[in-house]
PDB file of N, CA and C in Angstrom:
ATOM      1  N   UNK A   1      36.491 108.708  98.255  1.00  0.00           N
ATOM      2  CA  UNK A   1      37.602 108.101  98.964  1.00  0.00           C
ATOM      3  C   UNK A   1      37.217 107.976 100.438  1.00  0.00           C
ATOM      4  N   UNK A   2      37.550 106.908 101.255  1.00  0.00           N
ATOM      5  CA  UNK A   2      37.237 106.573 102.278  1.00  0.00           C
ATOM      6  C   UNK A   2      37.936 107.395 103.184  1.00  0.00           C
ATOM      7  N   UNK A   3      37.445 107.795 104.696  1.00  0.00           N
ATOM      8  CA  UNK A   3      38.113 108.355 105.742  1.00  0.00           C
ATOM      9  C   UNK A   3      39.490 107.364 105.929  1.00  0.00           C
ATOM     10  N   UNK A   4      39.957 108.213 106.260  1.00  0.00           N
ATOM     11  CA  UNK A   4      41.336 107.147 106.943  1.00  0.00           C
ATOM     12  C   UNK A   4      41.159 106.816 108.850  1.00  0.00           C
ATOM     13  N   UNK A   5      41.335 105.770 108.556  1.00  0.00           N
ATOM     14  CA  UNK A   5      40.877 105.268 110.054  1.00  0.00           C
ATOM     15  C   UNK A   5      42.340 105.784 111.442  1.00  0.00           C
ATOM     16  N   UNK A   6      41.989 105.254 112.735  1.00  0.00           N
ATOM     17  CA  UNK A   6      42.750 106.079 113.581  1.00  0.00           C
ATOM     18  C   UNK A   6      43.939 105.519 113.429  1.00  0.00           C
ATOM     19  N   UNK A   7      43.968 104.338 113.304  1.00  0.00           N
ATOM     20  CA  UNK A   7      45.215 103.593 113.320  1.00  0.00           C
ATOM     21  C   UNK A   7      46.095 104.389 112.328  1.00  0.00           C
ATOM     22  N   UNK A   8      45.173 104.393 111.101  1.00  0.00           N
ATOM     23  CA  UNK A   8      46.154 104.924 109.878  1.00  0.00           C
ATOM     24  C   UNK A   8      47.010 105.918 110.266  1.00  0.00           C
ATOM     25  N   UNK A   9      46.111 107.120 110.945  1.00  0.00           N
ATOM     26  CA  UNK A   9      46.542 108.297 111.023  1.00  0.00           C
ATOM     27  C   UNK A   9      48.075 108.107 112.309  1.00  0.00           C
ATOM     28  N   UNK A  10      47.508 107.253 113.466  1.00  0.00           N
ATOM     29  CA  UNK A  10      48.365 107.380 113.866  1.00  0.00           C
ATOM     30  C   UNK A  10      49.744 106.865 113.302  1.00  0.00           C
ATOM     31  N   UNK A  11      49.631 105.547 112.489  1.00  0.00           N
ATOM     32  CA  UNK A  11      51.083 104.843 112.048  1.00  0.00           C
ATOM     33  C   UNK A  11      52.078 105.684 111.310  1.00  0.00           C
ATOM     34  N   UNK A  12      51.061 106.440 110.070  1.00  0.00           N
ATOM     35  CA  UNK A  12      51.008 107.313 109.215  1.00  0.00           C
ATOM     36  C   UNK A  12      52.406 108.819 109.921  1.00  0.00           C
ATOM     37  N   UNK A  13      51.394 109.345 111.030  1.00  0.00           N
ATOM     38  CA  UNK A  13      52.284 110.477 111.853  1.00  0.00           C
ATOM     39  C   UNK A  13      53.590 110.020 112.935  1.00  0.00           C
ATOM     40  N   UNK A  14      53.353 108.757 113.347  1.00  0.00           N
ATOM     41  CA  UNK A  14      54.249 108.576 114.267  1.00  0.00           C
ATOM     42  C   UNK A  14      55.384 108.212 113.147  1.00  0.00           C
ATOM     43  N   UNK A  15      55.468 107.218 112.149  1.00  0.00           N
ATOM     44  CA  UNK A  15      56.529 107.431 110.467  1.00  0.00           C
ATOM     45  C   UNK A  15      56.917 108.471 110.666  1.00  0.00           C
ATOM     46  N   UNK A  16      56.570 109.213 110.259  1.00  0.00           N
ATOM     47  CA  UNK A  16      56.592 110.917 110.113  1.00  0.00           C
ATOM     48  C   UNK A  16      57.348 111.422 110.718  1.00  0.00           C
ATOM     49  N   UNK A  17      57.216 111.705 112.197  1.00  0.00           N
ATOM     50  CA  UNK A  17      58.121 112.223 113.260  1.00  0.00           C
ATOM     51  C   UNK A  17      58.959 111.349 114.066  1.00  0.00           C
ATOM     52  N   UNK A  18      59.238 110.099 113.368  1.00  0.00           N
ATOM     53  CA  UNK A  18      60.340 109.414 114.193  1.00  0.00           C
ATOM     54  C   UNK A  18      61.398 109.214 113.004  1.00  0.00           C
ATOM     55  N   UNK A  19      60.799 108.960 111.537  1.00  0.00           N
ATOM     56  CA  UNK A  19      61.982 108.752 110.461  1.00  0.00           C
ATOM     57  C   UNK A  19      62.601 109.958 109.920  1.00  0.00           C
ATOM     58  N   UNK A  20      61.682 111.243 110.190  1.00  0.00           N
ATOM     59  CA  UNK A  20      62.185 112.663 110.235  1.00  0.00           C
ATOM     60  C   UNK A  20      63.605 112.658 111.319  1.00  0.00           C
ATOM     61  N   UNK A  21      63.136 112.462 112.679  1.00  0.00           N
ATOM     62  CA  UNK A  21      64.467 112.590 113.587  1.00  0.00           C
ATOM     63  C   UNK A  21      65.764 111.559 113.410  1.00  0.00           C
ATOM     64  N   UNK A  22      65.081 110.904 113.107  1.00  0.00           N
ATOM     65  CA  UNK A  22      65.851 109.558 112.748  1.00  0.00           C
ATOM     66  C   UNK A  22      67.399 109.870 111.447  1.00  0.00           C
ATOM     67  N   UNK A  23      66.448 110.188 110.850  1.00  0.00           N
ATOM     68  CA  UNK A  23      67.442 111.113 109.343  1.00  0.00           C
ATOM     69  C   UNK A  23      67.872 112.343 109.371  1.00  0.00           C
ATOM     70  N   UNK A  24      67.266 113.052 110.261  1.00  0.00           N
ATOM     71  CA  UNK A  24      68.100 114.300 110.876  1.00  0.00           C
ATOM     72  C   UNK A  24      69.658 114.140 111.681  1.00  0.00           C
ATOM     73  N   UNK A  25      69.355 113.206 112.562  1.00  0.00           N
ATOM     74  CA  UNK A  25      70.527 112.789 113.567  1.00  0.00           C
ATOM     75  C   UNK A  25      71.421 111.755 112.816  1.00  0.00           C
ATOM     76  N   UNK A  26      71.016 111.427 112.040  1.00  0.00           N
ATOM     77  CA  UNK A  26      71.864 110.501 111.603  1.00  0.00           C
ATOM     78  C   UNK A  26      72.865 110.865 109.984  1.00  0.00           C
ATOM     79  N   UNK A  27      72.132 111.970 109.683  1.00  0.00           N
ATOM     80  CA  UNK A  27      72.607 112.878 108.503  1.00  0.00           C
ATOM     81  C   UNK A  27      73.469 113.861 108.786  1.00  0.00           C
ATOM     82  N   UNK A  28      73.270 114.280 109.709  1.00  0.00           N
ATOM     83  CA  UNK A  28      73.815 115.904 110.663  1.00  0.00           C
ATOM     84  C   UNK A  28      73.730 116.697 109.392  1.00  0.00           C
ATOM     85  N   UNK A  29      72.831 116.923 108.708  1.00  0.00           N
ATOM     86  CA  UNK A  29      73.206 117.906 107.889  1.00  0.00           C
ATOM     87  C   UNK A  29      72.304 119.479 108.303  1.00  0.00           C
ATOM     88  N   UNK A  30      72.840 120.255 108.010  1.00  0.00           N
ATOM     89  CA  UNK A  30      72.272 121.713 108.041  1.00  0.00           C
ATOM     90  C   UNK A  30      71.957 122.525 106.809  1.00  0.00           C
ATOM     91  N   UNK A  31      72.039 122.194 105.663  1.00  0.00           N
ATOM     92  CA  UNK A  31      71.324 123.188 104.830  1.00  0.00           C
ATOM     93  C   UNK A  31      70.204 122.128 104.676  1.00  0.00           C
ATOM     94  N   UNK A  32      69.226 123.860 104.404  1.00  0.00           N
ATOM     95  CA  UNK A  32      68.016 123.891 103.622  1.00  0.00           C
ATOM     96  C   UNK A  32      67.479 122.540 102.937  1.00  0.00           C
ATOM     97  N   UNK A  33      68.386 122.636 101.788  1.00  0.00           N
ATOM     98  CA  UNK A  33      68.290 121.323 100.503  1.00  0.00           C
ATOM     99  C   UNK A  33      68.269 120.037 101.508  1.00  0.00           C
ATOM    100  N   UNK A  34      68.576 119.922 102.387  1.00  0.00           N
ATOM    101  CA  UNK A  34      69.083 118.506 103.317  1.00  0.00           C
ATOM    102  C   UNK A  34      67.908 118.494 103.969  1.00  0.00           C
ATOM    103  N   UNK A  35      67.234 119.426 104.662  1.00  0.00           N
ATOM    104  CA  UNK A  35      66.598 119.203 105.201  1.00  0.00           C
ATOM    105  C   UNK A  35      64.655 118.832 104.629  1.00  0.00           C
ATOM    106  N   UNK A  36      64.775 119.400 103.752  1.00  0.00           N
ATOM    107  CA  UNK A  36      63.617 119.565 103.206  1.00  0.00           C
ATOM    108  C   UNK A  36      63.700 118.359 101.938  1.00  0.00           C
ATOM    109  N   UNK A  37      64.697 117.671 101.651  1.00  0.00           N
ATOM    110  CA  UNK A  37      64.677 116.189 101.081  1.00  0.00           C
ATOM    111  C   UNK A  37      64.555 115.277 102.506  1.00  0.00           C
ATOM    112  N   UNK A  38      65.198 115.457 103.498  1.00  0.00           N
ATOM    113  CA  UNK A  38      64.725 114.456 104.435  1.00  0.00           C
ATOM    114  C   UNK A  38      63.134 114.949 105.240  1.00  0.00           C
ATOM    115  N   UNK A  39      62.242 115.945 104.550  1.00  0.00           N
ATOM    116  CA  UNK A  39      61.328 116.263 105.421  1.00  0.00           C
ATOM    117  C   UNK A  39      60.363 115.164 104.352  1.00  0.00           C
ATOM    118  N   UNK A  40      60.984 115.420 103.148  1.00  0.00           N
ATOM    119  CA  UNK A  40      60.182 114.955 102.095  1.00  0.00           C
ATOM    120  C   UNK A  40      60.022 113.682 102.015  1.00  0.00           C
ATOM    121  N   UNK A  41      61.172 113.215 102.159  1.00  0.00           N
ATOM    122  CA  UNK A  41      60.911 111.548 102.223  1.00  0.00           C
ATOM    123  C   UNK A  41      60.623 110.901 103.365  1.00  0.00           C
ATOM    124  N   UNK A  42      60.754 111.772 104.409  1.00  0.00           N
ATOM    125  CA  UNK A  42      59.526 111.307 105.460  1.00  0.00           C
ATOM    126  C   UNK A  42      57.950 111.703 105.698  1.00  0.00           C
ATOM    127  N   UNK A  43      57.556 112.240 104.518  1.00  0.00           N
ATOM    128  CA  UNK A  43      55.988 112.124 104.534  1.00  0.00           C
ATOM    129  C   UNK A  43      55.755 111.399 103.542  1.00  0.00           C
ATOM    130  N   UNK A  44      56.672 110.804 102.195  1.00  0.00           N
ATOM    131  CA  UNK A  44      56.267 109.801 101.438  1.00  0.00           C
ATOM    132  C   UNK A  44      56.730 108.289 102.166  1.00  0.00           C
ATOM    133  N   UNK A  45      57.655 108.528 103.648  1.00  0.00           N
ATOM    134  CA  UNK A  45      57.246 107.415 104.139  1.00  0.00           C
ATOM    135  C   UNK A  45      56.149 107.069 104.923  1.00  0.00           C
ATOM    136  N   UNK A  46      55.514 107.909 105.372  1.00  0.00           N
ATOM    137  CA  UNK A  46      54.256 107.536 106.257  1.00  0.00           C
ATOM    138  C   UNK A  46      53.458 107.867 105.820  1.00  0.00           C
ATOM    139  N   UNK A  47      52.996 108.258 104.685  1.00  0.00           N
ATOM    140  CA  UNK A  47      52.162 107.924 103.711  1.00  0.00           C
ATOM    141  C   UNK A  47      51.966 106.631 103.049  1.00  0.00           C
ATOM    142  N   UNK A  48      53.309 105.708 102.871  1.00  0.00           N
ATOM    143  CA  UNK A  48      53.212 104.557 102.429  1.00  0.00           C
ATOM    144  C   UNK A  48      53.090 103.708 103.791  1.00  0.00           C
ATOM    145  N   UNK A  49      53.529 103.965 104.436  1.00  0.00           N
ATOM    146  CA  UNK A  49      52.870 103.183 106.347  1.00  0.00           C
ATOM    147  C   UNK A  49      51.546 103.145 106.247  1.00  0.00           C
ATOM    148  N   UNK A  50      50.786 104.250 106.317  1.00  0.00           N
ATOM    149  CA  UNK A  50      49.403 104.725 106.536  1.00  0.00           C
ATOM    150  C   UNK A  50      48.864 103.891 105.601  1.00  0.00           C
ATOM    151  N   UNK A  51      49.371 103.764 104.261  1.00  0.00           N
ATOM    152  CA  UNK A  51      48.420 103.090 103.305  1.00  0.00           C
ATOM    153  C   UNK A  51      48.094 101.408 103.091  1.00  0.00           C
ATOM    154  N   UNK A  52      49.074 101.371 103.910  1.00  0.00           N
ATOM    155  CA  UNK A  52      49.802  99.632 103.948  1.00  0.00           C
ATOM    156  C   UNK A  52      49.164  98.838 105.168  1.00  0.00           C
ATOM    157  N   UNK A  53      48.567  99.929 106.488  1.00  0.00           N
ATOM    158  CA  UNK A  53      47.522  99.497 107.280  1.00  0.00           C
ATOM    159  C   UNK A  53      46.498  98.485 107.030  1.00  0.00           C
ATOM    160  N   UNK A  54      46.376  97.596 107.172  1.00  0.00           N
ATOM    161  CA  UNK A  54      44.795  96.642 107.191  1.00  0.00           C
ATOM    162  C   UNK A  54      44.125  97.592 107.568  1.00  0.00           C
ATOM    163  N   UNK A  55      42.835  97.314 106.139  1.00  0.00           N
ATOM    164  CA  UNK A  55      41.599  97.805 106.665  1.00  0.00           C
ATOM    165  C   UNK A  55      40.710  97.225 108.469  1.00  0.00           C
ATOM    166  N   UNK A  56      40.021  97.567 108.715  1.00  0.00           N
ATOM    167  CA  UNK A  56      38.788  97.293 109.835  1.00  0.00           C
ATOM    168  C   UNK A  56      38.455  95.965 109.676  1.00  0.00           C
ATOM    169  N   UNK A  57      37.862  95.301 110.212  1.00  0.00           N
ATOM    170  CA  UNK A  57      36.576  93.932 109.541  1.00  0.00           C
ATOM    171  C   UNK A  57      35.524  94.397 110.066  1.00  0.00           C
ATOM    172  N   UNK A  58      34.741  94.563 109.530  1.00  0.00           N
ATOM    173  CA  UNK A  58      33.430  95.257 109.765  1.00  0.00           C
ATOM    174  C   UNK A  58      32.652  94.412 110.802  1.00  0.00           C
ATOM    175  N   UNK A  59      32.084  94.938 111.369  1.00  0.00           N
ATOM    176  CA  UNK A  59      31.457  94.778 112.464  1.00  0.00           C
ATOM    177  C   UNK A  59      30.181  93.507 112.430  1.00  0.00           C
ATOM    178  N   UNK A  60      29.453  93.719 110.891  1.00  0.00           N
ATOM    179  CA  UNK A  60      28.725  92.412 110.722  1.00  0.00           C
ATOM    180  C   UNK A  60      29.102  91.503 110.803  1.00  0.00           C
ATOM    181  N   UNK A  61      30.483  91.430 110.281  1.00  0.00           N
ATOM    182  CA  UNK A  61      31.151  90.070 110.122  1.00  0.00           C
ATOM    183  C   UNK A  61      31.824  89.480 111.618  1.00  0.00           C
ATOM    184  N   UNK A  62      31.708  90.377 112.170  1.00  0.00           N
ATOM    185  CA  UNK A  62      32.166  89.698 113.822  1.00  0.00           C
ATOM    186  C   UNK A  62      30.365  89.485 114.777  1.00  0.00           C
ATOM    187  N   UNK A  63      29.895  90.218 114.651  1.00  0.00           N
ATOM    188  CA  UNK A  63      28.799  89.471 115.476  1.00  0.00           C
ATOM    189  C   UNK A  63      27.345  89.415 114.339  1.00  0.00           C
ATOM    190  N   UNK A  64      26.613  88.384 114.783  1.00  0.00           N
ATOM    191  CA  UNK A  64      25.160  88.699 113.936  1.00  0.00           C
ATOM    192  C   UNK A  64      24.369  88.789 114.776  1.00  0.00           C
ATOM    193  N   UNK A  65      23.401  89.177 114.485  1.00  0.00           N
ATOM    194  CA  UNK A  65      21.814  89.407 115.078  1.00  0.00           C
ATOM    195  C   UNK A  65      20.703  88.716 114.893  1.00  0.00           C
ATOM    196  N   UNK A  66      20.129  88.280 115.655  1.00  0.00           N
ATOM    197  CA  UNK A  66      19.021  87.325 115.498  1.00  0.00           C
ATOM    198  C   UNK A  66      17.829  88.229 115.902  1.00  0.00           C
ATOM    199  N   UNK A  67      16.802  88.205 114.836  1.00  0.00           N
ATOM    200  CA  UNK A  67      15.669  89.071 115.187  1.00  0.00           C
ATOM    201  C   UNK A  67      14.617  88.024 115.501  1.00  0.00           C
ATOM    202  N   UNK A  68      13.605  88.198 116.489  1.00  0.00           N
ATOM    203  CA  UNK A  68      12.256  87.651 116.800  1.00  0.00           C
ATOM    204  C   UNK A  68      11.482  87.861 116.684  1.00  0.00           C
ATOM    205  N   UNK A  69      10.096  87.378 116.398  1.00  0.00           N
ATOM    206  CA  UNK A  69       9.220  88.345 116.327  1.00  0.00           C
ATOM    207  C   UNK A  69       8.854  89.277 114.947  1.00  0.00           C
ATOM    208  N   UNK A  70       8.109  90.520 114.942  1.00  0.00           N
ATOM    209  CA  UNK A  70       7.845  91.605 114.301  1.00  0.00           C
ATOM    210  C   UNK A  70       8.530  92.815 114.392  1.00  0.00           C
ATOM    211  N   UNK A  71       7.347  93.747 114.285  1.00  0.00           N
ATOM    212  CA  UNK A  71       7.885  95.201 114.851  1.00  0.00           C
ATOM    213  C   UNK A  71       8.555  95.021 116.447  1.00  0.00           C
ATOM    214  N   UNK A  72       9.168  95.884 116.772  1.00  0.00           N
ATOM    215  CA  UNK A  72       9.919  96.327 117.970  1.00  0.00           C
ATOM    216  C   UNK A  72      10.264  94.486 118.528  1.00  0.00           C
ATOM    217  N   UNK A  73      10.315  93.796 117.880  1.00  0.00           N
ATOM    218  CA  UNK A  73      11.093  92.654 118.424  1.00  0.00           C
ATOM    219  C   UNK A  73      12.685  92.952 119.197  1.00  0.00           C
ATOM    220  N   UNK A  74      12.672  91.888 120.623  1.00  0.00           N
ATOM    221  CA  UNK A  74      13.833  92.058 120.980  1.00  0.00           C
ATOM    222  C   UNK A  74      15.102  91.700 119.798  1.00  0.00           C
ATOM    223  N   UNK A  75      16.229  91.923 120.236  1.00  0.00           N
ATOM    224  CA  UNK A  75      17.457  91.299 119.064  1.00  0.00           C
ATOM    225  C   UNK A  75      18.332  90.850 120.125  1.00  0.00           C
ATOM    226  N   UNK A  76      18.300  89.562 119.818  1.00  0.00           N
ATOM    227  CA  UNK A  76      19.928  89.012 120.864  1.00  0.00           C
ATOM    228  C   UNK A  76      20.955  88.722 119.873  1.00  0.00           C
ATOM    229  N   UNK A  77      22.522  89.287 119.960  1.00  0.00           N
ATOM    230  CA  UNK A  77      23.770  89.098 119.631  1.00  0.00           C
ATOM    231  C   UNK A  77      24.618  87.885 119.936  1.00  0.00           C
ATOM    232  N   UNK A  78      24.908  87.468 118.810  1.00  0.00           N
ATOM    233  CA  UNK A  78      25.681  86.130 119.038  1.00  0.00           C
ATOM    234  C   UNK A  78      27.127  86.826 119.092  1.00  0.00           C
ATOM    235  N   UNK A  79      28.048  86.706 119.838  1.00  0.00           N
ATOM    236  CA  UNK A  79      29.803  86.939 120.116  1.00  0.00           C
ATOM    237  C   UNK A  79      30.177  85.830 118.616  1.00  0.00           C
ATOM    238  N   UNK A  80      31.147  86.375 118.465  1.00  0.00           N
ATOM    239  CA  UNK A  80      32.053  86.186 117.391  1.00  0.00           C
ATOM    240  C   UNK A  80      32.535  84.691 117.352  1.00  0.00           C
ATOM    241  N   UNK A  81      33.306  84.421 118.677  1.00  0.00           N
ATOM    242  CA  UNK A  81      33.309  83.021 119.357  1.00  0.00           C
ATOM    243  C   UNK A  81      32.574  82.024 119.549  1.00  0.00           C
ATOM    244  N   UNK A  82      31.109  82.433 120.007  1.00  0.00           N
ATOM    245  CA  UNK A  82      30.221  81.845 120.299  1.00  0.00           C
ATOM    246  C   UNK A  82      30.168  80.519 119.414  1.00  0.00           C
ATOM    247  N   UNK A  83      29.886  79.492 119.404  1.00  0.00           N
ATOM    248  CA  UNK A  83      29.876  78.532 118.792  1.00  0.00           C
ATOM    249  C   UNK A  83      28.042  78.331 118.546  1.00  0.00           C
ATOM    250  N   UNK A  84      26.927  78.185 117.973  1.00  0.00           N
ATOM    251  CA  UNK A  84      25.706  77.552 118.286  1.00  0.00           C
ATOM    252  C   UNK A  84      25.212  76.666 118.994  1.00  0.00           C
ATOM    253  N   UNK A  85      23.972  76.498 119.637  1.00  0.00           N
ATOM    254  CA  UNK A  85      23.676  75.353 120.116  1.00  0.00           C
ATOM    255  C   UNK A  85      23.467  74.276 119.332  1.00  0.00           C
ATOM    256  N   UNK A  86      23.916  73.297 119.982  1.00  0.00           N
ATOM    257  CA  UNK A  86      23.337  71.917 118.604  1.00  0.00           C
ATOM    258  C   UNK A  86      21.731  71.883 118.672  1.00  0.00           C
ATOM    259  N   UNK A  87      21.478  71.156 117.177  1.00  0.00           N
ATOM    260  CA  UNK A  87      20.389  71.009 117.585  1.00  0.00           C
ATOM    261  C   UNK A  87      19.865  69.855 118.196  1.00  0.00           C
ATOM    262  N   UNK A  88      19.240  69.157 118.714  1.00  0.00           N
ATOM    263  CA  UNK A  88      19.238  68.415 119.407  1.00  0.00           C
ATOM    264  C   UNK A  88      17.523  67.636 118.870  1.00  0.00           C
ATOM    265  N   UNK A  89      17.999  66.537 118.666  1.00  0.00           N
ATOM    266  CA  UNK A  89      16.613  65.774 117.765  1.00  0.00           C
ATOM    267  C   UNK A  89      15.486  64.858 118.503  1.00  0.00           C
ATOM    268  N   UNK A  90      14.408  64.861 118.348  1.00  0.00           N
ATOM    269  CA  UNK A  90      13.298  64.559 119.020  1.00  0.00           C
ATOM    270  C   UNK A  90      13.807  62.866 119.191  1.00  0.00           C
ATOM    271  N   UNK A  91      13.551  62.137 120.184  1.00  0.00           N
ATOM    272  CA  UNK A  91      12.839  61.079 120.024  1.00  0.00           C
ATOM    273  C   UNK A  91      11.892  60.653 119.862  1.00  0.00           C
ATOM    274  N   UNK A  92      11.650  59.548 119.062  1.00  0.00           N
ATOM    275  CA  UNK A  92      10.167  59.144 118.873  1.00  0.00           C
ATOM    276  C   UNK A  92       9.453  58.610 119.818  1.00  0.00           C
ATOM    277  N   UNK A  93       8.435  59.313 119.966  1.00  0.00           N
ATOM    278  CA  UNK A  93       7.148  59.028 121.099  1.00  0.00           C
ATOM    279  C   UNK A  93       6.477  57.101 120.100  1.00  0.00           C
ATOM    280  N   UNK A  94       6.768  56.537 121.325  1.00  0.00           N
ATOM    281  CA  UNK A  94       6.024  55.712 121.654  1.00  0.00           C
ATOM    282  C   UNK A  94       4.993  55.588 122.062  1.00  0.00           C
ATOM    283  N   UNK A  95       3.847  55.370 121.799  1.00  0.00           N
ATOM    284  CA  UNK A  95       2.623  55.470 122.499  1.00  0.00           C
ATOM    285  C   UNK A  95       1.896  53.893 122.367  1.00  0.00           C
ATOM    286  N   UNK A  96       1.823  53.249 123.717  1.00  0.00           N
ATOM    287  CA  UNK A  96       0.928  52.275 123.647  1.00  0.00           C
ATOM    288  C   UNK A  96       0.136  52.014 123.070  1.00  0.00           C
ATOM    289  N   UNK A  97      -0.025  50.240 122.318  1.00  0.00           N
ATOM    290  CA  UNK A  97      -1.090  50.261 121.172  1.00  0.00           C
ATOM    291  C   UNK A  97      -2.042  49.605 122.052  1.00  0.00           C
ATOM    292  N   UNK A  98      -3.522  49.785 121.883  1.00  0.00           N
ATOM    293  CA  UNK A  98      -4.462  48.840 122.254  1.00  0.00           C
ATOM    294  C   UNK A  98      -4.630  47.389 121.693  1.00  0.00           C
ATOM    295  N   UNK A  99      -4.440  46.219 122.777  1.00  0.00           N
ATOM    296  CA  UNK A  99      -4.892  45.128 121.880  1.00  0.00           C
ATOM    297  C   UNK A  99      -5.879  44.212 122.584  1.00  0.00           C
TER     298      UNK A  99
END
């Protein structure tokens, strides 16, 4: 199973301790049983927050690398944005005929 990323954790805990107070104050209740069903269904809500997060996009998929060369070749990074250069096509050389 994969780590859970920061975001998760945070969406995940901040659920947690705001739908906890949230259902506390808004329940006023004081027993036990009250409290520990609203503790409960606020970690199966930010558990379902946390899980409902978009993954990452991985990092290949936002920039690539262009290698040159061999061993220890430099690597230049293309930005995500970056658009390519065109390529840009020879004209044909003319060269004077003898007559």
């Amino acid at each position: 199973m994969p780590r859970p990323t920061t975001a998760q954790l945070a969406y995940g805990s901040c659920t947690v301790i705001l739908s906890t107070l949230a259902m506390l104050l808004l329940s006023q209740t004081s027993s036990g049983i009250g409290i520990a069903v609203i503790a409960l269904s606020a970690l199966a809500l930010g558990l379902l927050v946390s899980l409902t997060v978009p993954p990452p996009k991985r990092a290949a998929a936002r920039s690539s690398t262009v290698t040159t060369g061999n061993r220890g070749a430099a690597r230049a990074a293309v930005p995500a944005g970056a658009a390519p250069e065109p390529v840009r096509e020879r004209e044909p050389v003319h060269e004077p005929t003898a007559s």
